[in-house]
Protein backbone atom coordinates (compact mmCIF):
# COMPACT_ATOMS: atom_id res chain seq x y z
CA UNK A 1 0.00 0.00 0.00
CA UNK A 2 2.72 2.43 0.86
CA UNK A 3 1.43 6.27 1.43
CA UNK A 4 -1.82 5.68 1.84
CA UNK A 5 -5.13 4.26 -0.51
CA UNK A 6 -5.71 6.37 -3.55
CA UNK A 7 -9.03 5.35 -4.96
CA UNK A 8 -9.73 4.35 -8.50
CA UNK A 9 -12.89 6.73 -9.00
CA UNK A 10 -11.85 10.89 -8.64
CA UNK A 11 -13.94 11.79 -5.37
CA UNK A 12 -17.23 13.27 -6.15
CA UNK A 13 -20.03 14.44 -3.52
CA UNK A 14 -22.46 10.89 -3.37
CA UNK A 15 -25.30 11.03 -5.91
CA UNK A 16 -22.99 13.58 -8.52
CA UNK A 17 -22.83 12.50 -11.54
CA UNK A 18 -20.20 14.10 -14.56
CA UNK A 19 -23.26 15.74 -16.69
CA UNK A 20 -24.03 17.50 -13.46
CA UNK A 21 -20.48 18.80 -13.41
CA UNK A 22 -20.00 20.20 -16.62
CA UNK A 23 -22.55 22.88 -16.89
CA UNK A 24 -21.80 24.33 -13.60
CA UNK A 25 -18.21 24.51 -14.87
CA UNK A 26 -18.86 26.39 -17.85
CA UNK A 27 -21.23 29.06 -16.00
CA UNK A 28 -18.74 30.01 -13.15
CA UNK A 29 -15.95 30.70 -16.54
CA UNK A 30 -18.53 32.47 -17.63
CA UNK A 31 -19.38 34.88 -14.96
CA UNK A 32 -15.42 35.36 -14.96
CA UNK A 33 -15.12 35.85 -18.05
CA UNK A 34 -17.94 38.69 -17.71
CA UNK A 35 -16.30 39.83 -14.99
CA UNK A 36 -12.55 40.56 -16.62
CA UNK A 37 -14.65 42.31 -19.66
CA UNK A 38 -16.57 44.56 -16.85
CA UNK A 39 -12.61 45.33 -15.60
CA UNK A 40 -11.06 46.00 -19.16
CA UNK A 41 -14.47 48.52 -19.85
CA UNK A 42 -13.53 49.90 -16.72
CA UNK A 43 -9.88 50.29 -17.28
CA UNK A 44 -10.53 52.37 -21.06
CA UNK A 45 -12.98 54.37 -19.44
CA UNK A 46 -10.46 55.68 -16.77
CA UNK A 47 -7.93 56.13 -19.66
CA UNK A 48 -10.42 57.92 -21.63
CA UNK A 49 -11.06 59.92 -18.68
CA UNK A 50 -7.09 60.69 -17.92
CA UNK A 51 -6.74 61.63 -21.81
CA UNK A 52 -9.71 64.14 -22.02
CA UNK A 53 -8.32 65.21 -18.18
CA UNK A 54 -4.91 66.00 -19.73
CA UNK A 55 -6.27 67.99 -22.96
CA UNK A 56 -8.05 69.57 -20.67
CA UNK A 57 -5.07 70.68 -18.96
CA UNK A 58 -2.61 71.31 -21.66
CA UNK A 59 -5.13 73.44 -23.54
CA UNK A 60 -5.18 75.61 -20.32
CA UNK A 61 -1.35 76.04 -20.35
CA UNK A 62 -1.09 77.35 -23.74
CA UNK A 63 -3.67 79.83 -23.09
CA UNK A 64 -1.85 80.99 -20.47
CA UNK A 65 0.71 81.27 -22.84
CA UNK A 66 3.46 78.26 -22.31
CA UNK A 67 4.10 76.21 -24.75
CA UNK A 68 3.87 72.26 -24.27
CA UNK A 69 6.78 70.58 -24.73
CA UNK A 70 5.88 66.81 -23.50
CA UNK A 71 2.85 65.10 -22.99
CA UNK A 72 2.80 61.65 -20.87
CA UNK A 73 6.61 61.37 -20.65
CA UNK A 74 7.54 57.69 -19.31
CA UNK A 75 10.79 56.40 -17.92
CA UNK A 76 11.77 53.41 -15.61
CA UNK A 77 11.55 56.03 -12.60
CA UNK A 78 7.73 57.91 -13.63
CA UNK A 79 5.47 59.45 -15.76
CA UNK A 80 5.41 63.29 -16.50
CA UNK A 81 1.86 64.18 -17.56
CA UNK A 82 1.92 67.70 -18.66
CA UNK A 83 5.98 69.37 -19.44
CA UNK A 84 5.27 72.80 -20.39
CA UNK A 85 7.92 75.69 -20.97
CA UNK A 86 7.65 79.86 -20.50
CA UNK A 87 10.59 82.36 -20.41
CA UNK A 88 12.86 80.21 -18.71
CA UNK A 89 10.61 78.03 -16.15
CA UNK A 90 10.18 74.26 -17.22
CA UNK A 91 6.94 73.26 -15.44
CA UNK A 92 5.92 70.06 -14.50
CA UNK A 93 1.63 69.31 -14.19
CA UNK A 94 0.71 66.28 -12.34
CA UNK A 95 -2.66 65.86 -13.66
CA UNK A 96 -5.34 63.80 -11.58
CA UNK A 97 -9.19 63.69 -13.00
CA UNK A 98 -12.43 62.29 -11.23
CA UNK A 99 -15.78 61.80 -12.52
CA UNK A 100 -17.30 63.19 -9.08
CA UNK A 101 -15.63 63.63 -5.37
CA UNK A 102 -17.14 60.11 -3.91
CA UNK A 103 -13.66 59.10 -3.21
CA UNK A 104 -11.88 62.19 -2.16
CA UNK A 105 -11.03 65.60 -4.52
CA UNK A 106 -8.07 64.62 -6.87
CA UNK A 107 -5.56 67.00 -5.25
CA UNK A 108 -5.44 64.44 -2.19
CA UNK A 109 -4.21 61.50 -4.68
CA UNK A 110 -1.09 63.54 -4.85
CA UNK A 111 0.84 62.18 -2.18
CA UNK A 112 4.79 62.98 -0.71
CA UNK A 113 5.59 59.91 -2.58
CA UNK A 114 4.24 61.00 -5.88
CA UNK A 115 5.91 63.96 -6.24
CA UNK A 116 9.40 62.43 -5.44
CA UNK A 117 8.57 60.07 -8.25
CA UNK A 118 8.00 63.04 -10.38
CA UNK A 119 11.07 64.71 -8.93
CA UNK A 120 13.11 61.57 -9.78
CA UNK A 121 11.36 61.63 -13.56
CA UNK A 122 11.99 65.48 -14.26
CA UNK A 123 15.92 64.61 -13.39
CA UNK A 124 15.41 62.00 -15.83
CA UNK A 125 13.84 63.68 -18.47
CA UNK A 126 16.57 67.28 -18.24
CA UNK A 127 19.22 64.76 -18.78
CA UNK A 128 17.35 63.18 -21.74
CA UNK A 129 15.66 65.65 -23.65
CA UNK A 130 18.82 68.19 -23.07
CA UNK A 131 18.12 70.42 -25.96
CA UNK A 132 15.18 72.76 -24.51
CA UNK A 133 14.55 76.36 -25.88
CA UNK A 134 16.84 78.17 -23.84
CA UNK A 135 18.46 77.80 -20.58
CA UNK A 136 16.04 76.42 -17.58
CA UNK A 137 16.24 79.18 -14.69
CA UNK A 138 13.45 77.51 -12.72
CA UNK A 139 11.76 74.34 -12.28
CA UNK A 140 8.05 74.06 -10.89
CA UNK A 141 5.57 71.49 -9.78
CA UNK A 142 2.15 72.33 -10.46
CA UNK A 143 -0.67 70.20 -9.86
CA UNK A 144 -3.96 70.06 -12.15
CA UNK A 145 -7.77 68.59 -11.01
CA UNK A 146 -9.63 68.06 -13.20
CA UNK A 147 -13.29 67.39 -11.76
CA UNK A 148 -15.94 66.48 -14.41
CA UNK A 149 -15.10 68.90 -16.81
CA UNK A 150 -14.01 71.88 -14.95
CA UNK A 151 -10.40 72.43 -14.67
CA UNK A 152 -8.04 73.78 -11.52
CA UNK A 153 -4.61 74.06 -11.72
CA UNK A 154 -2.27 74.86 -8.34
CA UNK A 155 1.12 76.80 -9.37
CA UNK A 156 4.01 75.46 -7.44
CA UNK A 157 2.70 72.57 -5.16
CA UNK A 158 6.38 71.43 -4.70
């Protein structure tokens, strides 16, 4: 015998037979499988949402007369949203958008740990994109909510 009896037959609750099995199989896939498509819808709706948050957003800085020099800027260490450039000042825009404020307002998303990310990114970025329009004087962290459509940008959060 050795380790133990291993029956023949796969164990099965008494009376259950394998067309009984099947079915109930197939609807609990199912219901997953609705599931993960309920997640993905999700998922493109929030990156619709960041997109339109982020026109939003640069549109406001280039009426306020900067010109955008970098839109969704990745590297191993972050993500710049919104680079934008006036007489000398290279500003950085985090950008955070909400459909309503059920789970806070979207300036509270931006934590101490965020902005040494972006920090760590805008080092990243000078020393890769090191031909700019003239000499950078300043650097600035502003932060951008955007809250349905309505747009508020902080100058200098950092």
């Amino acid at each position: 015998m050795g380790m133990g009896h291993v029956p023949q037959d796969s164990p099965r609750a008494q009376g259950a037979r394998a067309e009984f099995q099947r079915p109930q199989h197939r609807r609990a896939a199912r219901q997953q499988h609705l599931a993960n498509r309920a997640r993905a819808s999700q998922a493109r709706a929030n990156q619709a949402r960041a997109q339109f948050a982020e026109d939003l957003v640069a549109a406001w800085y280039e009426r306020e007369g900067y010109t955008i020099i970098a839109r969704n800027w990745r590297c191993p260490r972050g993500e710049l949203d919104v680079v934008a450039w006036r007489r000398g000042v290279l500003v950085v825009c985090e950008v955070k958008a909400r459909r309503t404020t059920n789970f806070g307002d979207p300036f509270e998303a931006i934590t101490p740990l965020k902005m040494q990310r972006l920090r760590r990114a805008t080092a990243a970025f000078m020393s890769a994109r090191p031909s700019l329009p003239s000499p950078v004087g300043q650097i600035r962290f502003d932060a951008a909510s955007v809250l349905g459509a309505r747009v508020e940008v902080r100058i200098g959060v950092a």
